[in-house]
C-alpha atoms as a PDB file:
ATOM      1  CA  UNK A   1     186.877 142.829 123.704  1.00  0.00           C
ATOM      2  CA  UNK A   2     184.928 145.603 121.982  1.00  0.00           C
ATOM      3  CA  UNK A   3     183.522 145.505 118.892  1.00  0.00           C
ATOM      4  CA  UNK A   4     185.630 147.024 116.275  1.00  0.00           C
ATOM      5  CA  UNK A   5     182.889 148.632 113.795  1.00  0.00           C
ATOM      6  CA  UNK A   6     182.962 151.781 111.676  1.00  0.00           C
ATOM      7  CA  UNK A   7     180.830 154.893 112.770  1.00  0.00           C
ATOM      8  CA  UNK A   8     178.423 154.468 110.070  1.00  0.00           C
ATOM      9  CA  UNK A   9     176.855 158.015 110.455  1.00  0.00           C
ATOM     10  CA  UNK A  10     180.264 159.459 109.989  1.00  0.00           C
ATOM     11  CA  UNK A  11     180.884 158.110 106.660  1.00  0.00           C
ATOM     12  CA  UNK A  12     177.863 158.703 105.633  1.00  0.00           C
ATOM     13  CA  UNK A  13     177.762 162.508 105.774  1.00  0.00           C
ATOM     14  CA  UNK A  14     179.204 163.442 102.837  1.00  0.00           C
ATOM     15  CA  UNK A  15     176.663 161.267 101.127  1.00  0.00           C
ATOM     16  CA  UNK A  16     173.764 163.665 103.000  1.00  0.00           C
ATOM     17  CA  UNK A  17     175.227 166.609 101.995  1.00  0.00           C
ATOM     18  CA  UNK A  18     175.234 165.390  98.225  1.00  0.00           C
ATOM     19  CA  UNK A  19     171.880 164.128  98.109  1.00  0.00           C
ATOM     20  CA  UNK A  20     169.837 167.239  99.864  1.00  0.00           C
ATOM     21  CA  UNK A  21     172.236 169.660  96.833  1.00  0.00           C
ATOM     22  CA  UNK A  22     170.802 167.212  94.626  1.00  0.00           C
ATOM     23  CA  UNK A  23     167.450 167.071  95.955  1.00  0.00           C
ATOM     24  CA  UNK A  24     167.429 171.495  96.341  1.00  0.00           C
ATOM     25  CA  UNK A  25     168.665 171.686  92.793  1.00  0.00           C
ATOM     26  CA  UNK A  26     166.112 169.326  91.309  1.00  0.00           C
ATOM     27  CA  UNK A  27     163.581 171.739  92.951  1.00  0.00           C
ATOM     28  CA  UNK A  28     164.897 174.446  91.171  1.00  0.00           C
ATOM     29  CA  UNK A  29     164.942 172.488  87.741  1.00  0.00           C
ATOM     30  CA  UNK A  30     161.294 170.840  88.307  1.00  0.00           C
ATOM     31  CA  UNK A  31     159.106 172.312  90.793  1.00  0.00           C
ATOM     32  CA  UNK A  32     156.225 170.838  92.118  1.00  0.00           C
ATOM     33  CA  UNK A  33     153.597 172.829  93.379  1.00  0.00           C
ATOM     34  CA  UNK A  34     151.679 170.372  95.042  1.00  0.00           C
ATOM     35  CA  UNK A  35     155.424 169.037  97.147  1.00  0.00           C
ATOM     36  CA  UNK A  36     156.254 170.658 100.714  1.00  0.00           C
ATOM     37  CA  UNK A  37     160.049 171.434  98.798  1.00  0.00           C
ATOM     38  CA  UNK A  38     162.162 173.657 100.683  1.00  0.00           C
ATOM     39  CA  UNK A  39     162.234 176.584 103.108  1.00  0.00           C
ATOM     40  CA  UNK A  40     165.463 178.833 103.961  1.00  0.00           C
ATOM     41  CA  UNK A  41     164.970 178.950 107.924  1.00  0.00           C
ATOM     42  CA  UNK A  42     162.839 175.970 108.062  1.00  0.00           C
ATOM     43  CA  UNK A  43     166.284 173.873 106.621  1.00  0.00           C
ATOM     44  CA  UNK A  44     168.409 175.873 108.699  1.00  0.00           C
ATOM     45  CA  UNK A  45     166.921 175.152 111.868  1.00  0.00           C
ATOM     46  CA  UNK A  46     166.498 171.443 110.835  1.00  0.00           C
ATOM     47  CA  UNK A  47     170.265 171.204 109.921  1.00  0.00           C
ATOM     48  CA  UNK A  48     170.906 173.249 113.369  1.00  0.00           C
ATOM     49  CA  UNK A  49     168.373 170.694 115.567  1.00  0.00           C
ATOM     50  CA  UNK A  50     170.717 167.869 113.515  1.00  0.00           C
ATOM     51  CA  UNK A  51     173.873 169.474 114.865  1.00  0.00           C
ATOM     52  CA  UNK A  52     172.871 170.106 118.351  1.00  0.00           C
ATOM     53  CA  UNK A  53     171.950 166.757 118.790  1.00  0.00           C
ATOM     54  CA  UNK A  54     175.459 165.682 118.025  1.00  0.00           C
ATOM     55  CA  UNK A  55     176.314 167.500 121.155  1.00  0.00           C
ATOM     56  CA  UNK A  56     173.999 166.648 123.714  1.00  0.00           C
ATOM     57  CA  UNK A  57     173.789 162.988 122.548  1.00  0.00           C
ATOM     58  CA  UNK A  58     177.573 162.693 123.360  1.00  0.00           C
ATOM     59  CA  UNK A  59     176.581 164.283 126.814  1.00  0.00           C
ATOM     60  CA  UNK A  60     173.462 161.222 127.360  1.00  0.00           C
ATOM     61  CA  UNK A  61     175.484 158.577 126.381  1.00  0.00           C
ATOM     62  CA  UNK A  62     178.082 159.123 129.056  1.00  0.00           C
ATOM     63  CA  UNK A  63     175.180 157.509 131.791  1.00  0.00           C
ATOM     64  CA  UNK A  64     174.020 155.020 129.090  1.00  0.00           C
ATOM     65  CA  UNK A  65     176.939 153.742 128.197  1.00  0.00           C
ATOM     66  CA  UNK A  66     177.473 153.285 131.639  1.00  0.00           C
ATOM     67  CA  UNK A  67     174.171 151.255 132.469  1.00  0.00           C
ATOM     68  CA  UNK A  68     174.797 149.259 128.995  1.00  0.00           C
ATOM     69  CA  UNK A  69     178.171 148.465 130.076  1.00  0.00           C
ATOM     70  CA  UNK A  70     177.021 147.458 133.893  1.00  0.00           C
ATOM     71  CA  UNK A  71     174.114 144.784 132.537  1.00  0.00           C
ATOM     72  CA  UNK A  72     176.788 143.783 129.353  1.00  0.00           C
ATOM     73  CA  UNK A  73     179.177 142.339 132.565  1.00  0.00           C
ATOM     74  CA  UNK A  74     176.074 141.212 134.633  1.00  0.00           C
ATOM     75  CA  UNK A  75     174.766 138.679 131.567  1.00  0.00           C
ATOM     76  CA  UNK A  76     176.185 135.594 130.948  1.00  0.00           C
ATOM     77  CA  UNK A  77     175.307 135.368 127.313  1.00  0.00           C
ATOM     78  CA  UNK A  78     177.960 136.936 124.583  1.00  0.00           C
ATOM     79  CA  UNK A  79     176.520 137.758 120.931  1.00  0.00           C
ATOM     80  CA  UNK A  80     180.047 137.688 118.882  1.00  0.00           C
ATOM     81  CA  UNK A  81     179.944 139.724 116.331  1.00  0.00           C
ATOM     82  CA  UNK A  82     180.275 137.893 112.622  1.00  0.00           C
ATOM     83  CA  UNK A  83     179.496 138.309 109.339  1.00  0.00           C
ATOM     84  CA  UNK A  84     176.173 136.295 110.123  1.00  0.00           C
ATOM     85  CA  UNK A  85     175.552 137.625 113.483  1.00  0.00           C
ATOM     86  CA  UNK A  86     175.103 141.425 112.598  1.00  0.00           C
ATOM     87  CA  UNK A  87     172.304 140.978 110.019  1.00  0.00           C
ATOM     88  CA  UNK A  88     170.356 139.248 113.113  1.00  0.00           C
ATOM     89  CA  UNK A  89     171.606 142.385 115.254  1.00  0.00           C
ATOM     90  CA  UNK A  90     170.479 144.644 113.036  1.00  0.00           C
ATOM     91  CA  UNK A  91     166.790 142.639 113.077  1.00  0.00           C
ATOM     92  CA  UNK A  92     166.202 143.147 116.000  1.00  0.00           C
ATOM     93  CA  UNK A  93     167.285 146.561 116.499  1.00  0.00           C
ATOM     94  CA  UNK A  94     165.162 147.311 114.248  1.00  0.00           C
ATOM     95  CA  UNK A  95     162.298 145.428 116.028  1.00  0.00           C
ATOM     96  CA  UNK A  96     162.935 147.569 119.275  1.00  0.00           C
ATOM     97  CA  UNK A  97     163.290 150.669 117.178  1.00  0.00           C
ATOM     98  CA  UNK A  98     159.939 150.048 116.294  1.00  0.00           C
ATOM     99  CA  UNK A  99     158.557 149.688 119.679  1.00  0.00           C
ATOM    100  CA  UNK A 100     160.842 152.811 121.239  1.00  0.00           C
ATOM    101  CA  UNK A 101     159.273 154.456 118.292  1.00  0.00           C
ATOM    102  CA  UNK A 102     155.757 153.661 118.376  1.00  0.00           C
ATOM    103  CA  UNK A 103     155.919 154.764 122.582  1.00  0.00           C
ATOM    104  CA  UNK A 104     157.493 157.954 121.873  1.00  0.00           C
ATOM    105  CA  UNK A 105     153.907 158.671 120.139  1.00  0.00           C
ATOM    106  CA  UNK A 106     151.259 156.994 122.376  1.00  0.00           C
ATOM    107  CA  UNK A 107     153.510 158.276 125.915  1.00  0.00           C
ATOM    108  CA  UNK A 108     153.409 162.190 126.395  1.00  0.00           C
ATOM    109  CA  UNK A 109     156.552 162.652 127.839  1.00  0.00           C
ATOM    110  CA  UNK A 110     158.187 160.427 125.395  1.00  0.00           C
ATOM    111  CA  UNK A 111     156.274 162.556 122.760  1.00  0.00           C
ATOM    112  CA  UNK A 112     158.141 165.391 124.305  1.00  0.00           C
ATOM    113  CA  UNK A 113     161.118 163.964 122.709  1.00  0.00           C
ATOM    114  CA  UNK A 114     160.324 163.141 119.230  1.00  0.00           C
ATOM    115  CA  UNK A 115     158.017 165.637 118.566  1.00  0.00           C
ATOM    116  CA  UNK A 116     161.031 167.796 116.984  1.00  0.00           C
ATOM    117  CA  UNK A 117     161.544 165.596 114.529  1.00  0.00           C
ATOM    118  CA  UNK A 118     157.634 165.825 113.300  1.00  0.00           C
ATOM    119  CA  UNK A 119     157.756 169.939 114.214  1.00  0.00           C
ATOM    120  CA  UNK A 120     158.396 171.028 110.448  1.00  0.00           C
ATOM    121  CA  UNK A 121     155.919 171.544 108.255  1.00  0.00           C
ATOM    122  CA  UNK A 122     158.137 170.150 105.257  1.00  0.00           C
ATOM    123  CA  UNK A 123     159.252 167.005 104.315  1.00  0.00           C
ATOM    124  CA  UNK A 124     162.997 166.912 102.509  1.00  0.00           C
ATOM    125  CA  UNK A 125     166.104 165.445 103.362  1.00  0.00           C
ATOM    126  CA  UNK A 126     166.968 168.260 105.668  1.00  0.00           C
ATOM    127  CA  UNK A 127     164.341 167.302 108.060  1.00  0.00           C
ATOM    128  CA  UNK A 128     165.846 163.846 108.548  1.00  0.00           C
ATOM    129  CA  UNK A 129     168.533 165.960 110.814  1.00  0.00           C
ATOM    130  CA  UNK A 130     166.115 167.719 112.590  1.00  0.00           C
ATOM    131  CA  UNK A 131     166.350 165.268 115.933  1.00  0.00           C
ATOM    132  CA  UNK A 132     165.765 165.868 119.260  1.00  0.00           C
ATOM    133  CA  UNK A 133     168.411 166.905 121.961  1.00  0.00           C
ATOM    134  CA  UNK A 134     166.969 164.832 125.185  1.00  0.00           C
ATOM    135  CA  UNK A 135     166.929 161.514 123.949  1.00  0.00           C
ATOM    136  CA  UNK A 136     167.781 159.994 126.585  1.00  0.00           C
ATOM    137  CA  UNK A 137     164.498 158.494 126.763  1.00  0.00           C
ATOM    138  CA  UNK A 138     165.244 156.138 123.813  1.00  0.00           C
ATOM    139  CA  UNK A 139     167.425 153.912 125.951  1.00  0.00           C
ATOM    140  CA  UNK A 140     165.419 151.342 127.826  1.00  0.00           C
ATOM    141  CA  UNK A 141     163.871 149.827 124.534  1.00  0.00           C
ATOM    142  CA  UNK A 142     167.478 148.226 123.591  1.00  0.00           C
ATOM    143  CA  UNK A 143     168.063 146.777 127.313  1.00  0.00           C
ATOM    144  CA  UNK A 144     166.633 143.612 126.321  1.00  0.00           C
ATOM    145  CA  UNK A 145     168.931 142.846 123.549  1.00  0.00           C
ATOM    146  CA  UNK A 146     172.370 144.031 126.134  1.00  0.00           C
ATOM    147  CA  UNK A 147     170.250 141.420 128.047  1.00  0.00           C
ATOM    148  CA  UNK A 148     170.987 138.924 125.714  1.00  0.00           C
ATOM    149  CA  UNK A 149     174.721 139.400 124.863  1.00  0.00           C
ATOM    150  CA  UNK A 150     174.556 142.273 122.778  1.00  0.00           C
ATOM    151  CA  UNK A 151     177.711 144.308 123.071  1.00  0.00           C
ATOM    152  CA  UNK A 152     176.955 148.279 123.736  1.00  0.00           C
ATOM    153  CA  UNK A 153     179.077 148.796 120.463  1.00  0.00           C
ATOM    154  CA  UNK A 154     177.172 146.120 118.346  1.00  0.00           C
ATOM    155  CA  UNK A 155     173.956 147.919 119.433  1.00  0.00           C
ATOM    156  CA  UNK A 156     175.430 151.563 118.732  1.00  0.00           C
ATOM    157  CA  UNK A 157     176.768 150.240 114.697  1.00  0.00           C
ATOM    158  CA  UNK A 158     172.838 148.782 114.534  1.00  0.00           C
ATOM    159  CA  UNK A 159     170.821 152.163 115.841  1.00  0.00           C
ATOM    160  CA  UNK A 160     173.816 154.126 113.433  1.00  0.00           C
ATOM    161  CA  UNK A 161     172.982 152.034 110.332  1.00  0.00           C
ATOM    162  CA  UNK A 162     169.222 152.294 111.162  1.00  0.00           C
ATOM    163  CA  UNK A 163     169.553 155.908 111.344  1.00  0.00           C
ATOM    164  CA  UNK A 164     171.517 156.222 108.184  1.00  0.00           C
ATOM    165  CA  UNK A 165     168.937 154.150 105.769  1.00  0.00           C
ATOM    166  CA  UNK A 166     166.155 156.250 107.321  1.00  0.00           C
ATOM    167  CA  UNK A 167     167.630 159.652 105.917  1.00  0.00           C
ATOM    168  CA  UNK A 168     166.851 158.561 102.181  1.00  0.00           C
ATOM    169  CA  UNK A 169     163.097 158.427 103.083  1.00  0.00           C
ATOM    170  CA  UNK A 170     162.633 161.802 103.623  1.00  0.00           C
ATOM    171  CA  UNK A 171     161.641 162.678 100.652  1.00  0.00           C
ATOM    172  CA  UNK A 172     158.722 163.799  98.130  1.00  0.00           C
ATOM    173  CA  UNK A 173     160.970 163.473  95.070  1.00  0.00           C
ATOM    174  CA  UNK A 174     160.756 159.604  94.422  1.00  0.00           C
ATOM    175  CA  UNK A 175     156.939 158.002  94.755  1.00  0.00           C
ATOM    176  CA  UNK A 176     156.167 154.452  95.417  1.00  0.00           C
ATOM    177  CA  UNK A 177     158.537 151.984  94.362  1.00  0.00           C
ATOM    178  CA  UNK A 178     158.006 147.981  93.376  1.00  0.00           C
ATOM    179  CA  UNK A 179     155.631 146.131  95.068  1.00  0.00           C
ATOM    180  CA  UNK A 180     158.235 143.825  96.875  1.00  0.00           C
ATOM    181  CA  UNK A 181     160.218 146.444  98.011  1.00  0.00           C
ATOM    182  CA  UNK A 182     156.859 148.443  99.802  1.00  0.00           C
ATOM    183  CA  UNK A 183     155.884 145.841 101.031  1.00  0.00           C
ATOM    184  CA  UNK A 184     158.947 144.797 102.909  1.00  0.00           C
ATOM    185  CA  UNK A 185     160.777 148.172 103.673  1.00  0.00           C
ATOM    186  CA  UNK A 186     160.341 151.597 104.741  1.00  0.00           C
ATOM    187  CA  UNK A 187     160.100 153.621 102.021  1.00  0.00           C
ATOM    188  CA  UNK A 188     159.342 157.478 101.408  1.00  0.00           C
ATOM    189  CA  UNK A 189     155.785 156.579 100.729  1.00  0.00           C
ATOM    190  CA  UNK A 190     155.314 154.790 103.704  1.00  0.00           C
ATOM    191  CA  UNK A 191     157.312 157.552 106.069  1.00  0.00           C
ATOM    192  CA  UNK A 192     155.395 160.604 104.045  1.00  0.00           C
ATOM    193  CA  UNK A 193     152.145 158.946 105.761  1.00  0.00           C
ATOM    194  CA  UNK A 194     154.127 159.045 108.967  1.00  0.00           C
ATOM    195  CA  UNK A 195     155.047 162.205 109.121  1.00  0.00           C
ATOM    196  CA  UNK A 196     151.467 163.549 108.271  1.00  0.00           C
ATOM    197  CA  UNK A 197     148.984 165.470 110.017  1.00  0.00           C
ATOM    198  CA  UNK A 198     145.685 164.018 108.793  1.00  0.00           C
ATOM    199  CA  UNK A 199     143.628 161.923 111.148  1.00  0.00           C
ATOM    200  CA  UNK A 200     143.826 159.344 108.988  1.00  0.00           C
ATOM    201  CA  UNK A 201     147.533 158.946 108.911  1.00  0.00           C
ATOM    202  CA  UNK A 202     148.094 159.869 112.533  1.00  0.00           C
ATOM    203  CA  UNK A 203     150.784 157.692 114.053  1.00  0.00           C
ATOM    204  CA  UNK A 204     150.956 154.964 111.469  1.00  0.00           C
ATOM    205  CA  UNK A 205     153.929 153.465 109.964  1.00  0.00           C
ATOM    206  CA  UNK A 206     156.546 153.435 112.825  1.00  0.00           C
ATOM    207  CA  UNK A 207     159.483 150.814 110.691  1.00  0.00           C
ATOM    208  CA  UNK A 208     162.868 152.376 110.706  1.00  0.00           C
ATOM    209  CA  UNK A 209     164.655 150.021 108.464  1.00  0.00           C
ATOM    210  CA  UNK A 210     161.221 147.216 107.534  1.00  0.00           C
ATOM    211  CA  UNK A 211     157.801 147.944 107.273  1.00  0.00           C
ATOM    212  CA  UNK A 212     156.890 144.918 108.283  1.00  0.00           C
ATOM    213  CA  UNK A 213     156.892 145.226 111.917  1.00  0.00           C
ATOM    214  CA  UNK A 214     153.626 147.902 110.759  1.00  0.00           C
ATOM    215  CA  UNK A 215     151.877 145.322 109.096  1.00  0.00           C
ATOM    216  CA  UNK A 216     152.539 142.696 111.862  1.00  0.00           C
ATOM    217  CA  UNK A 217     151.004 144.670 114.374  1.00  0.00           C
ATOM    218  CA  UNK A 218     148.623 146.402 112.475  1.00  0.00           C
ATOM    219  CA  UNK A 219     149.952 150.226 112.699  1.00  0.00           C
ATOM    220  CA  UNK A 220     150.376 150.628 108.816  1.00  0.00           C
ATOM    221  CA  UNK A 221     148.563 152.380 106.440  1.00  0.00           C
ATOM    222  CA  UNK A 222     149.432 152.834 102.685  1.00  0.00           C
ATOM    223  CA  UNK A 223     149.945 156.138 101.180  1.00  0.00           C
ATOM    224  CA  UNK A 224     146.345 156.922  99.312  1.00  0.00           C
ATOM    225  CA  UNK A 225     145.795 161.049  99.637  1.00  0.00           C
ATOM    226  CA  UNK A 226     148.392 163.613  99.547  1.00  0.00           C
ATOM    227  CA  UNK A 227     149.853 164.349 103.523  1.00  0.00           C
ATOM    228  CA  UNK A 228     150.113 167.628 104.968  1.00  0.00           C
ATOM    229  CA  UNK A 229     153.052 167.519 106.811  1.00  0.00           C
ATOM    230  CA  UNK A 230     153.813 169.153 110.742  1.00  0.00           C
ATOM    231  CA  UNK A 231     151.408 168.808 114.136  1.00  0.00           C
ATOM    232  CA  UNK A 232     147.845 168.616 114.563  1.00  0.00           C
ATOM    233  CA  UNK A 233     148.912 171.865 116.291  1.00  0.00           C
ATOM    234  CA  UNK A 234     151.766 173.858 114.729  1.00  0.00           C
ATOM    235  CA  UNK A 235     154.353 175.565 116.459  1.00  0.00           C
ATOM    236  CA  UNK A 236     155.162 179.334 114.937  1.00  0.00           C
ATOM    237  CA  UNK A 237     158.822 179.003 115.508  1.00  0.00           C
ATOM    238  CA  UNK A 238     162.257 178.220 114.319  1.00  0.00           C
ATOM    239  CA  UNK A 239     163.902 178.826 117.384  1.00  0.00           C
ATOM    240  CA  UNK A 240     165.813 175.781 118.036  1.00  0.00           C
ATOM    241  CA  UNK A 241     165.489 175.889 121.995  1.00  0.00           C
ATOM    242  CA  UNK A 242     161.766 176.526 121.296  1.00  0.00           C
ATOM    243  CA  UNK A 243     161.682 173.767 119.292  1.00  0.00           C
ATOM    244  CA  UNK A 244     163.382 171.497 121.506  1.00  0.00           C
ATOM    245  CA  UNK A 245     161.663 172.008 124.838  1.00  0.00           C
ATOM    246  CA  UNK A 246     157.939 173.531 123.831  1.00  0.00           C
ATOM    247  CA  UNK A 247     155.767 170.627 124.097  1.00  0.00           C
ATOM    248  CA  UNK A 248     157.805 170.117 127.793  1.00  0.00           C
ATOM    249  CA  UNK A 249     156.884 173.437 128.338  1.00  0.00           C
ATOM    250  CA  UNK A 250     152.925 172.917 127.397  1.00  0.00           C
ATOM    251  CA  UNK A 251     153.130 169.458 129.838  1.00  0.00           C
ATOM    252  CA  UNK A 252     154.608 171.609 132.205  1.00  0.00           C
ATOM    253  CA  UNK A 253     151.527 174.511 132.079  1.00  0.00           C
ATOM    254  CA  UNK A 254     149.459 171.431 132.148  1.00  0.00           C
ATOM    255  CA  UNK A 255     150.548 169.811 135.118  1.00  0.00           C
ATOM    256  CA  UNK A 256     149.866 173.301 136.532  1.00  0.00           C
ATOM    257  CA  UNK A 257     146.691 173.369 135.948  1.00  0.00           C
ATOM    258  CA  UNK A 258     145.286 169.788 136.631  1.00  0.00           C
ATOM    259  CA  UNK A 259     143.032 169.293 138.870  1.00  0.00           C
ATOM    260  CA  UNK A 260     144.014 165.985 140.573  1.00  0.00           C
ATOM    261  CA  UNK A 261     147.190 164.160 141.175  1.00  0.00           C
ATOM    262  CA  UNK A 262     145.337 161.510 137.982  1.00  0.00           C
ATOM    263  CA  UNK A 263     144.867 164.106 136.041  1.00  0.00           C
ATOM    264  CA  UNK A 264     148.622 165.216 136.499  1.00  0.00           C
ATOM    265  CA  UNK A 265     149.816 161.653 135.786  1.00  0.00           C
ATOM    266  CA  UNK A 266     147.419 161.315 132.733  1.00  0.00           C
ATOM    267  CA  UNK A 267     148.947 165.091 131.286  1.00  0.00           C
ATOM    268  CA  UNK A 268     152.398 163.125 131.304  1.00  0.00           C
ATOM    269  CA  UNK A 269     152.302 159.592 130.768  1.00  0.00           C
ATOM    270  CA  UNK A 270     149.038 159.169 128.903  1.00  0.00           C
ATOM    271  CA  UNK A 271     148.737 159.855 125.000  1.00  0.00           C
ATOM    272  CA  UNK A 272     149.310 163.444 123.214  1.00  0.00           C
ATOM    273  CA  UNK A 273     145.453 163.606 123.170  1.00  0.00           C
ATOM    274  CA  UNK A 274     144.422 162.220 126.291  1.00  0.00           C
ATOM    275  CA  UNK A 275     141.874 164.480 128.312  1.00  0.00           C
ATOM    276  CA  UNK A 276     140.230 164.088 131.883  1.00  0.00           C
ATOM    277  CA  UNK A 277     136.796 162.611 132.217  1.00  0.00           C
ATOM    278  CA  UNK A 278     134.061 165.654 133.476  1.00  0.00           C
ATOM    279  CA  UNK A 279     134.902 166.168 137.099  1.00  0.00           C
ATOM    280  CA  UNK A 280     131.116 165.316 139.286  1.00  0.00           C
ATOM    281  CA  UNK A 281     129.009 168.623 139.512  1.00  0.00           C
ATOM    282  CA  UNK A 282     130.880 170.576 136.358  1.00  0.00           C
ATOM    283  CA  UNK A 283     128.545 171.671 134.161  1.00  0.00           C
ATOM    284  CA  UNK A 284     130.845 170.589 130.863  1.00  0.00           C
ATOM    285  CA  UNK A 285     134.287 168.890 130.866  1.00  0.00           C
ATOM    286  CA  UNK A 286     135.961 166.608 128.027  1.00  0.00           C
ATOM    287  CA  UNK A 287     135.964 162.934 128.023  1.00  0.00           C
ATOM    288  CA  UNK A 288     138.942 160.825 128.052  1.00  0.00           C
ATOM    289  CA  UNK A 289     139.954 159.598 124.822  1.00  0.00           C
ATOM    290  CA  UNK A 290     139.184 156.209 123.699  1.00  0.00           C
ATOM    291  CA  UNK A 291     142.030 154.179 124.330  1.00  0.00           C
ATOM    292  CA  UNK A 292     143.557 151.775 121.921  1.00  0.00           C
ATOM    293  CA  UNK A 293     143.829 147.821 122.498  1.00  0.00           C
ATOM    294  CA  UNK A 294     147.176 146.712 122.586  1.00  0.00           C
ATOM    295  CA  UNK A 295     148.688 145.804 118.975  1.00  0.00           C
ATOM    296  CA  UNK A 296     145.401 147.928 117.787  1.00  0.00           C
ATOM    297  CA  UNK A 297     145.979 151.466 115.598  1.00  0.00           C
ATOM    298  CA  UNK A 298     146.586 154.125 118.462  1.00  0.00           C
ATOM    299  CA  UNK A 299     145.493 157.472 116.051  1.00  0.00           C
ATOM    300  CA  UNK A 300     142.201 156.939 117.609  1.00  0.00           C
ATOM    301  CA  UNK A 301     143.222 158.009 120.854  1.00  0.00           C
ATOM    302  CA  UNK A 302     145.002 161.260 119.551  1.00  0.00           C
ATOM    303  CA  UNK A 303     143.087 163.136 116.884  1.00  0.00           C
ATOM    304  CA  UNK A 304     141.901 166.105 119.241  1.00  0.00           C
ATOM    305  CA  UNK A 305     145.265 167.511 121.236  1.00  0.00           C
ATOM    306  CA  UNK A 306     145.127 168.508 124.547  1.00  0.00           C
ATOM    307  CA  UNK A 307     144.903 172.495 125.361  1.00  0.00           C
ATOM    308  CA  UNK A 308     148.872 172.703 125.276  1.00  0.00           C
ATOM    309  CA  UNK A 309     150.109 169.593 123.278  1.00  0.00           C
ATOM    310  CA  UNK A 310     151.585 170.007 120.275  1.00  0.00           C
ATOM    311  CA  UNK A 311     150.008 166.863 118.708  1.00  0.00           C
END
């Protein structure tokens, strides 16, 4: 029998739209010169990447849903879902969430896909909506837990609340809280490092719901100089198509212009930053970058961005 569980994200958007007027008006009462704030088309086309991801997620899920469903009937195991039982749900969602998350950085044409949501050059609430419209890469991280009983509704409620707590850290307005509370969850401290452009803060703090996850396998880093928010390498638009598809587009030019069937395979599946090694006989080239151990800080292996990456 299917789970029957509220759709979290649904309730919750009247609670978004209150928040961002309250964050916009206390702007307008206290500026901050030094804060990102808020831009007229830069909101609109993160409120319009939010919306359009409404629609083409309904349009993935059909085939997910599908696969979910097919390994849900294939395992023998059943998770039921009790008071007691979501709370562990919801753990490890937020486990895998790390991992999807953390791959959608160090894998180019994961990148590809989550890129949008690091393409503005603010940070406010609006640019929690701005998500991507082809995740349908995101998927494969949460077969291990249908694997294990899961039911595709339980896992839908746990990737809804996740996404729902991680609005509320978009956000200059409210600096570092307790000491217990930074060091257990993600917090708007923690995620302004994460959505930052320095070297330093390059792909760090990956936690949707806990931090902990970072500072288990060493990915975090506290929140010490101000960010600057956006890519390595920004994009002049705020075209939402553009914004969708452009760093496809620069894997695609890319791809085009590799010299080897490696070098094609490295312009898609290695990291953001990854270059070929100097071909024999060239008089220059660039060397690959170094890559990272596993459960080691990746933003070594990304700090210079490929000719047509969007890093």
């Amino acid at each position: 029998m299917e789970p029957n569980l509220p759709d979290v994200v649904l309730w919750s958007i009247p609670a978004f739209v209150l928040l961002t007027v309250i964050e916009m008006v206390s702007y307008r009462i206290h500026p901050d010169d030094e804060a990102a704030g808020y831009d007229t088309k830069d909101a609109a086309t993160s409120v319009t990447m939010g919306i359009g991801s409404i629609g083409f997620d309904l349009l993935w899920k059909l085939p997910i849903v599908a696969i979910y469903m097919a390994l849900y009937e294939l395992t023998p195991l059943r998770v039921p879902v009790l008071w007691w039982t979501i709370p562990l749900m919801l753990l490890a969602q937020d486990f895998f969430y790390y991992w999807s998350h953390r791959g959608h950085h160090v894998i180019r044409i994961l990148w590809a896909c989550h890129v949008v949501h690091h393409s503005s050059r603010k940070f406010n609430l609006t640019t929690a909506l701005r998500q991507p419209w082809t995740s349908a890469t995101v998927w494969p991280f949460y077969l291990p837990l249908i694997a294990c009983g899961v039911h595709p509704a339980a896992l839908a409620f746990c990737q809804s609340a996740n996404l729902v707590y991680q609005f509320w850290v978009h956000t200059e307005r409210i600096d570092k809280l307790p000491r217990p509370f930074e060091y257990v969850l993600n917090t708007p401290s923690h995620h302004r490092v994460h959505h930052a452009s320095q070297g330093s803060y390059l792909d760090r703090n990956f936690g949707g719901i806990l931090i902990i996850w970072d500072r288990l396998f060493k990915s975090f880093t506290a929140e010490t100089e101000r960010p600057v928010f956006g890519l390595t390498k920004n994009i002049a638009t705020h075209n939402p198509l553009r914004v969708a598809t452009h760093e496809y587009a620069a894997i695609a030019r890319d791809v085009r212009a590799a010299g080897s069937w490696g070098e094609r395979a490295g312009r898609v599946f290695r990291g953001p930053g990854w270059q070929p090694a100097a071909r024999p006989g060239t008089a220059s080239g660039r060397a690959p970058a170094p890559a990272s151990a596993p459960g080691a800080p990746v933003a070594a292996a990304k700090r210079t961005a490929t000719p047509g990456s969007t890093r």
